[in-house]
C-alpha atoms as a PDB file:
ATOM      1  CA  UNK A   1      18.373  20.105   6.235  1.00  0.00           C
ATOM      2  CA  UNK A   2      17.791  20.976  10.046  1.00  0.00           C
ATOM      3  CA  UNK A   3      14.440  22.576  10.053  1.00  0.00           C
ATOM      4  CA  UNK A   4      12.867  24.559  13.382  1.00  0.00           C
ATOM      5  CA  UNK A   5       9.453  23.855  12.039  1.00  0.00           C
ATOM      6  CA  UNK A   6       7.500  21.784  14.875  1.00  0.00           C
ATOM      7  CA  UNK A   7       5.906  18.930  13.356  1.00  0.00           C
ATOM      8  CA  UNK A   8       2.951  16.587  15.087  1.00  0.00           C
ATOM      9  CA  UNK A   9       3.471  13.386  12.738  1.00  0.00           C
ATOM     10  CA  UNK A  10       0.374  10.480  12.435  1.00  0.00           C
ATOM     11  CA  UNK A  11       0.505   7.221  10.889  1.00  0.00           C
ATOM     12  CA  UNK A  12       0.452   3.985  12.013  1.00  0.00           C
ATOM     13  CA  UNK A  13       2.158   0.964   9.288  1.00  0.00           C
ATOM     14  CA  UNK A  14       5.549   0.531   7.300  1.00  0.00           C
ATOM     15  CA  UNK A  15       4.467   3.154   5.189  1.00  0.00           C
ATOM     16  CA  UNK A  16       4.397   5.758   7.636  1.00  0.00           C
ATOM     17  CA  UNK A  17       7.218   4.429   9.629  1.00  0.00           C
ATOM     18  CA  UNK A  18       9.208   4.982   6.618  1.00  0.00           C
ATOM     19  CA  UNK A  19       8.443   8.414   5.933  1.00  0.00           C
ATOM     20  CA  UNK A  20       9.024   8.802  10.314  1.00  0.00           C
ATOM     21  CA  UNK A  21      12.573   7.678  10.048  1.00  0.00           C
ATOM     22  CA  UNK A  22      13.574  10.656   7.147  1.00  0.00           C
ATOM     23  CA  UNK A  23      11.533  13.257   9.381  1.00  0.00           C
ATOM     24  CA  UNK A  24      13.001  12.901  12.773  1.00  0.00           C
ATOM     25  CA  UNK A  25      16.674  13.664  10.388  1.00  0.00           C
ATOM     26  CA  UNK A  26      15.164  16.625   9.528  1.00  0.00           C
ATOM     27  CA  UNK A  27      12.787  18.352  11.645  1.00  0.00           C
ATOM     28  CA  UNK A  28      12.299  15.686  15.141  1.00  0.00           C
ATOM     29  CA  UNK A  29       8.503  16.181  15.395  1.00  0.00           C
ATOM     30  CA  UNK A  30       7.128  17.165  18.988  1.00  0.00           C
ATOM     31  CA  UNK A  31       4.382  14.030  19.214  1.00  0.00           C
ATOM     32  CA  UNK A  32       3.558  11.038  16.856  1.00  0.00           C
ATOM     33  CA  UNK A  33       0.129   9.878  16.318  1.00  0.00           C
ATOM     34  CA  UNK A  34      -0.851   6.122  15.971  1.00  0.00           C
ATOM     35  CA  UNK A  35      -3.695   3.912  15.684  1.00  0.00           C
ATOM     36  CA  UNK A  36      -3.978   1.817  19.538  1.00  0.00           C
ATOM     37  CA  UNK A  37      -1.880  -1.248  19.434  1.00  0.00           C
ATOM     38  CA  UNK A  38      -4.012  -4.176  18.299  1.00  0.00           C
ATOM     39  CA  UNK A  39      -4.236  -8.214  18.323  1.00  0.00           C
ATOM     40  CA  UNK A  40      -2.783  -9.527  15.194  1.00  0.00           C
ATOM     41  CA  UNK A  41      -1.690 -12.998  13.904  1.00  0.00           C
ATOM     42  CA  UNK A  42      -3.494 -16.254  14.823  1.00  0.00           C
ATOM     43  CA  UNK A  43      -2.066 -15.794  18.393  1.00  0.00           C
ATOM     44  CA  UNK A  44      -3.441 -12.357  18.575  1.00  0.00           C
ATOM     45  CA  UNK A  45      -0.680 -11.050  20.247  1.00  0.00           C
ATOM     46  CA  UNK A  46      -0.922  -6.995  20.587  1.00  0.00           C
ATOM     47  CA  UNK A  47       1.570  -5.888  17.935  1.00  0.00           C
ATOM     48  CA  UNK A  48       3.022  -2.263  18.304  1.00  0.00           C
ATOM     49  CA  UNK A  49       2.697  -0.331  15.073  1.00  0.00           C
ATOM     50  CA  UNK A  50       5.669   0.213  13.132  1.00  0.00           C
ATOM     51  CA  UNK A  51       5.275   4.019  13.889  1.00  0.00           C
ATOM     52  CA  UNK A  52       5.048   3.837  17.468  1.00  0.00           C
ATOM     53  CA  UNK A  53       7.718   1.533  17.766  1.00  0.00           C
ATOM     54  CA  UNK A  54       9.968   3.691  15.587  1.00  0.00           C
ATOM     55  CA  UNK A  55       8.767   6.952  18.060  1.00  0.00           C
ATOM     56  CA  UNK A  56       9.543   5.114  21.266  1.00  0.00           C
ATOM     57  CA  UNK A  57      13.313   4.541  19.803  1.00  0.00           C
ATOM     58  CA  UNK A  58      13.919   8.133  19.712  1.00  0.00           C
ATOM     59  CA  UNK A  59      12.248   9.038  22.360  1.00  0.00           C
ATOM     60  CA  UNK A  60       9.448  10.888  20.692  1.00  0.00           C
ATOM     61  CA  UNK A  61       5.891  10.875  22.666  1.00  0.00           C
ATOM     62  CA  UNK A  62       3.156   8.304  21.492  1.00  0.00           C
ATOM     63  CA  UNK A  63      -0.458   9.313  21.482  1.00  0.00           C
ATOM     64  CA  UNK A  64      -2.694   6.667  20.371  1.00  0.00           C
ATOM     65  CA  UNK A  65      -6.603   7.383  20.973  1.00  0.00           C
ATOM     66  CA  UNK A  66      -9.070   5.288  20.866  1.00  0.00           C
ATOM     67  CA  UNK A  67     -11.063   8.254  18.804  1.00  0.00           C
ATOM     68  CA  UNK A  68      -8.603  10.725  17.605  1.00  0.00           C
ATOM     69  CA  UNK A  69     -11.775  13.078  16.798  1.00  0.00           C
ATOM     70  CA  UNK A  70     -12.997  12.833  20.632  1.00  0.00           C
ATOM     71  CA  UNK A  71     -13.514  16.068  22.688  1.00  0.00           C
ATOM     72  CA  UNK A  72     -10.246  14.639  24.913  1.00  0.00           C
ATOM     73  CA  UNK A  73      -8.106  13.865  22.021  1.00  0.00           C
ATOM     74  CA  UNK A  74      -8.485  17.352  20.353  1.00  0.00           C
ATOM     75  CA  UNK A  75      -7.955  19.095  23.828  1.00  0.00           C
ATOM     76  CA  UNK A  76      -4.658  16.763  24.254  1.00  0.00           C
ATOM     77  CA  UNK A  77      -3.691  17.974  20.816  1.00  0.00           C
ATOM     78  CA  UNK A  78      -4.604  21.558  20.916  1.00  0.00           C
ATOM     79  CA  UNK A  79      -2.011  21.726  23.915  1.00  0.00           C
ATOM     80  CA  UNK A  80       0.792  20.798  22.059  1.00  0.00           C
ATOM     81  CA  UNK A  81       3.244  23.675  20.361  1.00  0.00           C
ATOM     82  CA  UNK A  82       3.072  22.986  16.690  1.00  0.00           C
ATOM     83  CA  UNK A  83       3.410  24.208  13.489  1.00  0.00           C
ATOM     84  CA  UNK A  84       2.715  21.424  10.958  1.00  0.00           C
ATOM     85  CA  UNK A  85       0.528  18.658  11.013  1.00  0.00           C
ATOM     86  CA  UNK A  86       1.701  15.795   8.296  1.00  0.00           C
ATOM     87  CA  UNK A  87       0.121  12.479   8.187  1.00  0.00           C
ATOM     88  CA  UNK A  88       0.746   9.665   6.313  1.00  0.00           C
ATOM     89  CA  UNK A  89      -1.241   6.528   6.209  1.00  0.00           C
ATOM     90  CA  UNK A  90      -3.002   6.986   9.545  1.00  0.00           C
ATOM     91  CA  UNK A  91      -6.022   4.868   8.995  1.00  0.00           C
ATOM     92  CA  UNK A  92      -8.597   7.164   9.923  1.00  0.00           C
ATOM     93  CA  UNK A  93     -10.728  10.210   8.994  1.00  0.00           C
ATOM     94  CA  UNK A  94     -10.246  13.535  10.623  1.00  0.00           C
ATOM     95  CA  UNK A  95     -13.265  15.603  11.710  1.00  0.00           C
ATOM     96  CA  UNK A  96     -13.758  19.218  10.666  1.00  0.00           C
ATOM     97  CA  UNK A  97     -13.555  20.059  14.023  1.00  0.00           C
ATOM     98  CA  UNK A  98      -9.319  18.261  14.166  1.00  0.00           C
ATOM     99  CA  UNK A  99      -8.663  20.177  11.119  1.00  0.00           C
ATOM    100  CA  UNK A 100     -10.013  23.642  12.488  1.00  0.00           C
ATOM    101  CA  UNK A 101      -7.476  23.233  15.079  1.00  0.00           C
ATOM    102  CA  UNK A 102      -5.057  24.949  13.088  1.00  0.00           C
ATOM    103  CA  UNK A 103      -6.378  25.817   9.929  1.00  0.00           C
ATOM    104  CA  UNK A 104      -4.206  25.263   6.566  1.00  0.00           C
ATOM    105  CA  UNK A 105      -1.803  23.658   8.495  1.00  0.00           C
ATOM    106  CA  UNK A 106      -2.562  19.220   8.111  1.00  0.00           C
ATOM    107  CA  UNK A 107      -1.112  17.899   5.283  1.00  0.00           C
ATOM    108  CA  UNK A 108      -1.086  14.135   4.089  1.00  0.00           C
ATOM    109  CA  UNK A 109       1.296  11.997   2.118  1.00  0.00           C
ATOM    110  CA  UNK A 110      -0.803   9.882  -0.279  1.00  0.00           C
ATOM    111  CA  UNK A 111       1.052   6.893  -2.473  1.00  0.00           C
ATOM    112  CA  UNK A 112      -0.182   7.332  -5.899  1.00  0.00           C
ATOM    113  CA  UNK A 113      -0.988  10.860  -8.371  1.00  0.00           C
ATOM    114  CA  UNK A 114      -3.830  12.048  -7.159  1.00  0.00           C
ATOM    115  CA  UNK A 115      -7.192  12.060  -8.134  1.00  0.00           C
ATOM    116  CA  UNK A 116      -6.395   8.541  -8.899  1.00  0.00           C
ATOM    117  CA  UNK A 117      -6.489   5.807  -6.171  1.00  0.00           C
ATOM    118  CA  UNK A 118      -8.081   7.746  -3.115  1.00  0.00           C
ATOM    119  CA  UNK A 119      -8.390   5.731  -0.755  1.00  0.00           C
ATOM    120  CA  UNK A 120      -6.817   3.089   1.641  1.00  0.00           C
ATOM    121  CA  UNK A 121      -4.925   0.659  -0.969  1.00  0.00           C
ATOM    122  CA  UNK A 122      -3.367   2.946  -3.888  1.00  0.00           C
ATOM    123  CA  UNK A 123      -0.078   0.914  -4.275  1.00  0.00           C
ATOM    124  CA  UNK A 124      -1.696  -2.539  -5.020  1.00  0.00           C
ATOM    125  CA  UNK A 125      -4.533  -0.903  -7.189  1.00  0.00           C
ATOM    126  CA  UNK A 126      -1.996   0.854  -9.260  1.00  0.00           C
ATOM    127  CA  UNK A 127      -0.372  -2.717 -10.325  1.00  0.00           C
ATOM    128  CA  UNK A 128      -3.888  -4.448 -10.504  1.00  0.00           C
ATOM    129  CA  UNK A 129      -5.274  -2.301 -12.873  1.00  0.00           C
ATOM    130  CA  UNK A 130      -1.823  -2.265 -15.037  1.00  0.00           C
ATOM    131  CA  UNK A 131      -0.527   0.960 -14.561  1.00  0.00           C
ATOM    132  CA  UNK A 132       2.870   2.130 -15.915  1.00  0.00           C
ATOM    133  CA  UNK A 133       2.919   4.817 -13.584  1.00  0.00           C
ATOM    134  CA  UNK A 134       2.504   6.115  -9.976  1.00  0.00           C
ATOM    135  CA  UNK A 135       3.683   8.057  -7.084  1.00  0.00           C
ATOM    136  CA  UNK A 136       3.710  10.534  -4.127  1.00  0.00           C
ATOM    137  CA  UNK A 137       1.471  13.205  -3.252  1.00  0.00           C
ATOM    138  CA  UNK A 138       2.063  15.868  -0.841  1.00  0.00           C
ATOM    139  CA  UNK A 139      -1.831  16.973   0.063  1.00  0.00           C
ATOM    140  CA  UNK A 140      -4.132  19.926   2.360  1.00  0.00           C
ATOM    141  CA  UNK A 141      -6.202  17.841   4.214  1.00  0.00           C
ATOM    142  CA  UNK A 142     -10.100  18.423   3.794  1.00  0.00           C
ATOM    143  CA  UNK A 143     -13.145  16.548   5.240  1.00  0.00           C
ATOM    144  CA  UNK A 144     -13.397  14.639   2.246  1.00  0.00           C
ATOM    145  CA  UNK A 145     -11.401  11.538   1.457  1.00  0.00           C
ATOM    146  CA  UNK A 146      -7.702  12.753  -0.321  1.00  0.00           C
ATOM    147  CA  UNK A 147      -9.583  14.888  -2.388  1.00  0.00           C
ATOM    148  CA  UNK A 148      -7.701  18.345  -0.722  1.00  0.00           C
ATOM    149  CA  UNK A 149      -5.290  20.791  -2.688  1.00  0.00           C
ATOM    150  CA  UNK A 150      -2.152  18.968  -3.978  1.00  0.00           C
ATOM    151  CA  UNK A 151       1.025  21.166  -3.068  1.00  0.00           C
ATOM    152  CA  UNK A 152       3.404  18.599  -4.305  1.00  0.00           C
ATOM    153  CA  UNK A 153       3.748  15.253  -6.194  1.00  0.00           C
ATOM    154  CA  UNK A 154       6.494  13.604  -8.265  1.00  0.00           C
ATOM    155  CA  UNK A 155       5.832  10.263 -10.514  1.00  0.00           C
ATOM    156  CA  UNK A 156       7.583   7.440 -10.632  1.00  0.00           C
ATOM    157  CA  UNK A 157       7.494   3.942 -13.201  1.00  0.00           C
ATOM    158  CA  UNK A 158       5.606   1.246 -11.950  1.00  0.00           C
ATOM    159  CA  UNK A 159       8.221  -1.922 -13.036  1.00  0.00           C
ATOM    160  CA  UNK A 160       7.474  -5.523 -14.502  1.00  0.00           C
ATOM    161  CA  UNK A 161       9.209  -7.353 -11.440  1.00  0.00           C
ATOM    162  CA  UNK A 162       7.471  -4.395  -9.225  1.00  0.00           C
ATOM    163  CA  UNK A 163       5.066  -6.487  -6.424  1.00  0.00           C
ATOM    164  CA  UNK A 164       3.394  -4.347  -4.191  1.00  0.00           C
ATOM    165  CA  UNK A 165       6.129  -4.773  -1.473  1.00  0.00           C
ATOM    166  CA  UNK A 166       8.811  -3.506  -3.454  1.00  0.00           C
ATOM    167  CA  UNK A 167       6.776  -0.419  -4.987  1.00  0.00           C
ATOM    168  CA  UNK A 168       5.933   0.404  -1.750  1.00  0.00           C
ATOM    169  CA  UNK A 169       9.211   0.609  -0.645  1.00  0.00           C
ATOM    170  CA  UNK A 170      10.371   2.421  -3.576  1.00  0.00           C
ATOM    171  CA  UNK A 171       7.354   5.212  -2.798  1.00  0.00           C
ATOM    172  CA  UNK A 172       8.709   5.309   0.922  1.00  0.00           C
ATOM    173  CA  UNK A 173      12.060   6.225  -0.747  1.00  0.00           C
ATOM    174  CA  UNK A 174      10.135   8.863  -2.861  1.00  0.00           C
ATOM    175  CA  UNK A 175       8.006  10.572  -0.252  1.00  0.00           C
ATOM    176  CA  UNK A 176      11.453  11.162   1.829  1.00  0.00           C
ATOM    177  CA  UNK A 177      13.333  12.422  -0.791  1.00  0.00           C
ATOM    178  CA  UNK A 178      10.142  15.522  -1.008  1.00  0.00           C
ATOM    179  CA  UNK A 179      10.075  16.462   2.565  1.00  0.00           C
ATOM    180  CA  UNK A 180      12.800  18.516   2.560  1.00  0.00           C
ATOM    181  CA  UNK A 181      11.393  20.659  -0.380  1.00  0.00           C
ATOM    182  CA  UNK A 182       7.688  20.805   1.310  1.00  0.00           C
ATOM    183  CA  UNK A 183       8.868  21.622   4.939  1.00  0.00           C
ATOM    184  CA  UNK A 184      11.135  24.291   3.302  1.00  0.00           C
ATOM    185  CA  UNK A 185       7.676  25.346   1.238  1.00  0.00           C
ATOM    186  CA  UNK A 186       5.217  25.233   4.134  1.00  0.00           C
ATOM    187  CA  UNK A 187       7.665  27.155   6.098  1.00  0.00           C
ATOM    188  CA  UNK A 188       8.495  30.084   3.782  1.00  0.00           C
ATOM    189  CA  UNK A 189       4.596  30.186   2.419  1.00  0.00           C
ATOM    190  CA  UNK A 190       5.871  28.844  -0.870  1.00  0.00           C
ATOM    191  CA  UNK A 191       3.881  26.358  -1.369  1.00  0.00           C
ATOM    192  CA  UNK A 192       1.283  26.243  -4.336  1.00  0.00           C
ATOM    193  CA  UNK A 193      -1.870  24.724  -4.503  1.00  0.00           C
ATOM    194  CA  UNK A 194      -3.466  23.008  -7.546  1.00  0.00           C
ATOM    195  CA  UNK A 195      -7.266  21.562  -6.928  1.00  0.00           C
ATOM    196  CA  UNK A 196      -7.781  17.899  -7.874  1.00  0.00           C
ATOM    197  CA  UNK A 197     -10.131  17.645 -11.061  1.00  0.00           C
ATOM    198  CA  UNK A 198     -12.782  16.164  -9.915  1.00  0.00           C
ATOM    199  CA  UNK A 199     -13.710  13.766 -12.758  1.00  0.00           C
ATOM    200  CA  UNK A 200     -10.542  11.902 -12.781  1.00  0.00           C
ATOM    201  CA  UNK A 201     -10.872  10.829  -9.403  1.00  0.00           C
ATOM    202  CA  UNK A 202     -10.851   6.849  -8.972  1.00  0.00           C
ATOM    203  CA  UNK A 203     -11.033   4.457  -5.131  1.00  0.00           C
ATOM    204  CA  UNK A 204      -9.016   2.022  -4.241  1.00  0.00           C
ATOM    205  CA  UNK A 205     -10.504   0.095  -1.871  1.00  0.00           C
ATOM    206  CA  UNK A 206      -9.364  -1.818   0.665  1.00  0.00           C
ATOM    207  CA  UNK A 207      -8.661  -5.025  -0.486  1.00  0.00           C
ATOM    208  CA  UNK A 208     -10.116  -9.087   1.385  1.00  0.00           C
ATOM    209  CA  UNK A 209      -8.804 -12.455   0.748  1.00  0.00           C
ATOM    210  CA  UNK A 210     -11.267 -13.024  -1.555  1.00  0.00           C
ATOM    211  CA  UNK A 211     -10.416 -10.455  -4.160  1.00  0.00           C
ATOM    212  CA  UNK A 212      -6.962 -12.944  -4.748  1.00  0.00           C
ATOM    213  CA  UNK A 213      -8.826 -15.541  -6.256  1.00  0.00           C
ATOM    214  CA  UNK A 214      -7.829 -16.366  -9.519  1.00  0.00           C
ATOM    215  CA  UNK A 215     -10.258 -16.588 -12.743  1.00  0.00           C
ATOM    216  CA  UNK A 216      -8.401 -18.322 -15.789  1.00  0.00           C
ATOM    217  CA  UNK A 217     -12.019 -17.158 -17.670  1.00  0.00           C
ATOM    218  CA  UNK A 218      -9.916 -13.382 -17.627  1.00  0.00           C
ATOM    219  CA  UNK A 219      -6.712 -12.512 -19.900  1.00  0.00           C
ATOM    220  CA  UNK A 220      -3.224 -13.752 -18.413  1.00  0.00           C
ATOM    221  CA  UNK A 221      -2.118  -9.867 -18.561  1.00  0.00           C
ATOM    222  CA  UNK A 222      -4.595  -9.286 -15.744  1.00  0.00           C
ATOM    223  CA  UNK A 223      -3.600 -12.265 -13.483  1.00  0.00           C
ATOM    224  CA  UNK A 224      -0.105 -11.781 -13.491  1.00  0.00           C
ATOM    225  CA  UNK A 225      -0.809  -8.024 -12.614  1.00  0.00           C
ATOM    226  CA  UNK A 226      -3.504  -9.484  -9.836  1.00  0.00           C
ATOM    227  CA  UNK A 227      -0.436 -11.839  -8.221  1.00  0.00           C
ATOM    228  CA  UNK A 228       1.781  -8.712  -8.388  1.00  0.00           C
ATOM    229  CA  UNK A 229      -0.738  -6.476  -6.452  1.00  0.00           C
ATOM    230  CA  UNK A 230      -1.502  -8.347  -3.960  1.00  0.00           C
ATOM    231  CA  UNK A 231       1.786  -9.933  -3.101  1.00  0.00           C
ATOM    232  CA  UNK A 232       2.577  -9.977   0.335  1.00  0.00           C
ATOM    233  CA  UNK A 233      -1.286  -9.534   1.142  1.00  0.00           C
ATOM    234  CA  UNK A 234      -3.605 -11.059   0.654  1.00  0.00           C
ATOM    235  CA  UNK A 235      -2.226 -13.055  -1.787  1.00  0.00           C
ATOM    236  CA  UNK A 236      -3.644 -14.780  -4.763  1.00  0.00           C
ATOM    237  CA  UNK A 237      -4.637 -18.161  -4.654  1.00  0.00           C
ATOM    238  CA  UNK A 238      -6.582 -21.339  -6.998  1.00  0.00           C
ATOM    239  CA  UNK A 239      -7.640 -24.546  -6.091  1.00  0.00           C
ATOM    240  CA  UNK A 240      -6.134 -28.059  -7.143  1.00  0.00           C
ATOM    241  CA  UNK A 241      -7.731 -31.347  -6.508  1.00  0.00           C
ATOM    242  CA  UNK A 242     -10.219 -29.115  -3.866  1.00  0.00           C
ATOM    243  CA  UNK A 243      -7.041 -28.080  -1.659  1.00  0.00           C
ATOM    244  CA  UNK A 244      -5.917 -24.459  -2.248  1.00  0.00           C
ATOM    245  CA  UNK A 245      -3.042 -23.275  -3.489  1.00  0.00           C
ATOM    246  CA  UNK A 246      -1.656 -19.881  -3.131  1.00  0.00           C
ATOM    247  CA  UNK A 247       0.125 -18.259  -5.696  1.00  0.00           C
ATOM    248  CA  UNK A 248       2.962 -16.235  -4.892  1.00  0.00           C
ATOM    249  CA  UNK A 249       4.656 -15.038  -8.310  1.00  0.00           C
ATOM    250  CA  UNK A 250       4.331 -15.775 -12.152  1.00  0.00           C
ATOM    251  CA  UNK A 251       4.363 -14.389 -15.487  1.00  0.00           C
ATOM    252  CA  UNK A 252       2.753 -14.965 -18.655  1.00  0.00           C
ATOM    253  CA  UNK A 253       2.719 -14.726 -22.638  1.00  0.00           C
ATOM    254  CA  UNK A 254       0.428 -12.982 -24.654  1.00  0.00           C
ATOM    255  CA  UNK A 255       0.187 -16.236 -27.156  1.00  0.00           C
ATOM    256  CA  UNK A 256      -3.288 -17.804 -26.986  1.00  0.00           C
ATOM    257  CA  UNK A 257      -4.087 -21.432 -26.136  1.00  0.00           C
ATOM    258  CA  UNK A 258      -7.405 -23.024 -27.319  1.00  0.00           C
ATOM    259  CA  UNK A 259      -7.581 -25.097 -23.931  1.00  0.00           C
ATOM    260  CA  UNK A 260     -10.724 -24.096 -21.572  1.00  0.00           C
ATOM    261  CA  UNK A 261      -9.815 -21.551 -19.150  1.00  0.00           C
ATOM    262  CA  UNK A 262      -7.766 -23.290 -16.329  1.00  0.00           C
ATOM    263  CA  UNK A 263      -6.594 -26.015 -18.225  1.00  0.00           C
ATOM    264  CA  UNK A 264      -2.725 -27.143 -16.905  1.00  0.00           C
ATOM    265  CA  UNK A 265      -1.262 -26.604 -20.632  1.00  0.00           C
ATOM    266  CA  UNK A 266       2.697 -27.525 -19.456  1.00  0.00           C
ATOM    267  CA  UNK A 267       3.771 -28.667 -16.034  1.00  0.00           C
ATOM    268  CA  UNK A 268       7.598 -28.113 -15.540  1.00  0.00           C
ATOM    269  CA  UNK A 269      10.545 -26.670 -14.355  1.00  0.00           C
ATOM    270  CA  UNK A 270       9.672 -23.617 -16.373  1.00  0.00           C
ATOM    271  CA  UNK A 271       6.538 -22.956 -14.596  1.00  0.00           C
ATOM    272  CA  UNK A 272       2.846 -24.373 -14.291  1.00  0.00           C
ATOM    273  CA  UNK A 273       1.492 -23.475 -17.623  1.00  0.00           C
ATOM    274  CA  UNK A 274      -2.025 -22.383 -17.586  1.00  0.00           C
ATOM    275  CA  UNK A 275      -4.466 -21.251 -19.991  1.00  0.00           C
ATOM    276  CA  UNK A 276      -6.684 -18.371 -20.031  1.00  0.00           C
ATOM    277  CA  UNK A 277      -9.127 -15.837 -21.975  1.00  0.00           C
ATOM    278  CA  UNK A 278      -6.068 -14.297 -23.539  1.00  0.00           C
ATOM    279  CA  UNK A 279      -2.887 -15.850 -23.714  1.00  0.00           C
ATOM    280  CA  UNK A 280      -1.033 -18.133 -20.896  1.00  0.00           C
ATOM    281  CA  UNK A 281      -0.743 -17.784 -17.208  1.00  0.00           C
ATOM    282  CA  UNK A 282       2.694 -19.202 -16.337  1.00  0.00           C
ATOM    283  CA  UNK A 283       3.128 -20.331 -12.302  1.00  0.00           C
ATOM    284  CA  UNK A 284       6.679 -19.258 -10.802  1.00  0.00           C
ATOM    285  CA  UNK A 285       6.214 -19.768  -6.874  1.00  0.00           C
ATOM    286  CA  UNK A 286       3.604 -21.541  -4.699  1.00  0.00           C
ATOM    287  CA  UNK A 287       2.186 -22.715  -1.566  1.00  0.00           C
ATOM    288  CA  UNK A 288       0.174 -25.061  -0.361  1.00  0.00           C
ATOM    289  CA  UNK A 289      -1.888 -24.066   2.762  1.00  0.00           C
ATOM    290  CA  UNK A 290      -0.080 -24.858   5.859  1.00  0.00           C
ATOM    291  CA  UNK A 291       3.200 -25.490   3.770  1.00  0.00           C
ATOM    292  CA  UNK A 292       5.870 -23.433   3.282  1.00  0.00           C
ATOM    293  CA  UNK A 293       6.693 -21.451   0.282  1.00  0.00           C
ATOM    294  CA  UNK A 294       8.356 -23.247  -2.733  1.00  0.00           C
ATOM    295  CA  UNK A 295       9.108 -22.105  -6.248  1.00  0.00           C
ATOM    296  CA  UNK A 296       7.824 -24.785  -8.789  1.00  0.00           C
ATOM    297  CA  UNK A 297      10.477 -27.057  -9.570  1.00  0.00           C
ATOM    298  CA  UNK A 298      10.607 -28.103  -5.881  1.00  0.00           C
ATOM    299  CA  UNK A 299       6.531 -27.882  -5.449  1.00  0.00           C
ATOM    300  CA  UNK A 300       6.348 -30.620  -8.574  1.00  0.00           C
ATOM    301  CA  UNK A 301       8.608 -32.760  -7.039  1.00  0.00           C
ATOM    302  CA  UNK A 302       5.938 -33.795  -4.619  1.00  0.00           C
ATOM    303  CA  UNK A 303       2.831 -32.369  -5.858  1.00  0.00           C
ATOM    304  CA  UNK A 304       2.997 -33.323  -9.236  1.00  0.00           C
ATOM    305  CA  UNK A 305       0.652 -31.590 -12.006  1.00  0.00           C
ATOM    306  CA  UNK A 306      -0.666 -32.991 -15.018  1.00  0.00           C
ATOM    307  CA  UNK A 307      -1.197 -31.462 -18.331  1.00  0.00           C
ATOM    308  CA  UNK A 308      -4.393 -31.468 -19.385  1.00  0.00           C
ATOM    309  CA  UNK A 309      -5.877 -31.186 -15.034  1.00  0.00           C
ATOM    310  CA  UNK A 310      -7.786 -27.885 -13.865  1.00  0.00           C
ATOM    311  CA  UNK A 311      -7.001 -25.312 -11.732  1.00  0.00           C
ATOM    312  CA  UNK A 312      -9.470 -22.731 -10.215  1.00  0.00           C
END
């Protein structure tokens, strides 16, 4: 597909550089949008979003306000020859006064079935919370948070070995494979709008380090989707011996254990055996702060783990 439709793209991370790469194959937008460049890492190095970086290769202007809802950005905007507006992941919200620039014509690409998971972190909260299920929505932008007309969305199975990396890659791979059959329905006016019911609307919050902490007092089932969710970030973590440990992939059986909550049940090869509300928290990979990665066989041999210590 070659459209002529003339697109202004925003986002700013992976996510949206994902989507970026599929779009400029099929319709090379006239401007993308990003959040400024910022300091990040313990260096605090400016690091170019993914987006921008991705725009600059194909020589596609950048335009990254400080305030994208400022008198000068919607002027700089409102310049531009465009048809389409489609954002995805951006990071911020858009005034009434950005989306009356062009009415009907901002859409956003949201990564999960909407109602559920508005918000900034759908992909992790889907595997948190256990879901079998999730996917892409194609949405009309309102001034209110992802809550606008769905025009599109397909569903996809959320997988046991599914961490929120490889979902999310999976959901890049989704939202491309729609954009030819939304440009094609925003051009021709075929595109049909369903509202959102209201009371099956759910958040998913951004997420902090401190949400990965692990609590042996809840079932295994819920830990093991916890590690999965927030694997590569934040990461989940315990302490041993008062130094803390992150914990980087596991499984577990639905068996119960008698031992208090925490209690090191089996210490092995197999995996750091742990025992919980509701069955057995089983330790794959770890880390010990300011040591690199190891899966468990090599962490034991020299940070050995009794049976019958505590973790948390």
């Amino acid at each position: 597909m070659n459209s002529k439709c003339k697109i202004i793209f925003m986002g700013t991370p992976d996510f949206a550089a994902g989507v970026l790469k599929t779009l400029i194959d099929i319709s090379k937008p006239v401007l993308v949008i990003t959040q400024p460049d910022k300091p990040a890492g313990r260096g605090k190095k400016i690091k170019v979003s993914e987006a921008k970086s991705l725009a600059l290769q194909n020589n596609i202007e950048v335009f990254s306000p400080d305030n994208i809802n400022s008198d000068e950005s919607l002027e700089y905007i409102s310049k531009k020859e465009f048809d389409l507006i489609l954002v995805a992941a951006y990071g911020k919200i858009l005034s009434q006064r950005f989306l009356d620039m062009k009415k009907d014509s901002v859409f956003n690409i949201h990564a999960s079935l909407l109602p559920r998971y508005r918000g900034p972190a759908p992909i992790n909260w889907a595997i948190i919370n256990g879901d079998e299920l999730t996917g892409i929505t194609f949405q009309k932008v309102v001034y209110r948070l992802d809550a606008g007309d769905i025009v599109l969305r397909r569903e996809i199975p959320i997988l046991k070995e599914d961490n929120a990396e490889s979902l999310h890659d999976r959901l890049v791979e989704l939202a491309c494979s729609m954009l030819p059959e939304f440009i094609e329905g925003f051009t021709q006016g075929t595109l049909k709008y369903e509202k959102q019911d209201e009371s099956l609307a759910t958040y998913a919050p951004l997420l902090k380090k401190e949400d990965g902490r692990l609590d042996f007092s809840k079932p295994a089932k819920e830990l093991f989707n916890l590690v999965r969710g927030l694997n590569p970030w934040p990461s989940t973590f315990t302490y041993y011996k008062g130094a803390l440990i992150k914990v980087l992939a596991a499984d577990y059986y639905q068996e119960h254990n008698p031992s208090v909550p925490g209690t090191v049940i089996e210490s092995s090869e197999r995996g750091i055996f742990v025992s919980t509300k509701e069955g057995v928290f089983i330790i794959k990979r770890l880390q010990k702060e300011g040591k690199n990665p190891l899966n468990v066989k090599e962490f034991l041999t020299g940070n050995p783990v009794l049976p019958g210590e505590r973790l948390g």
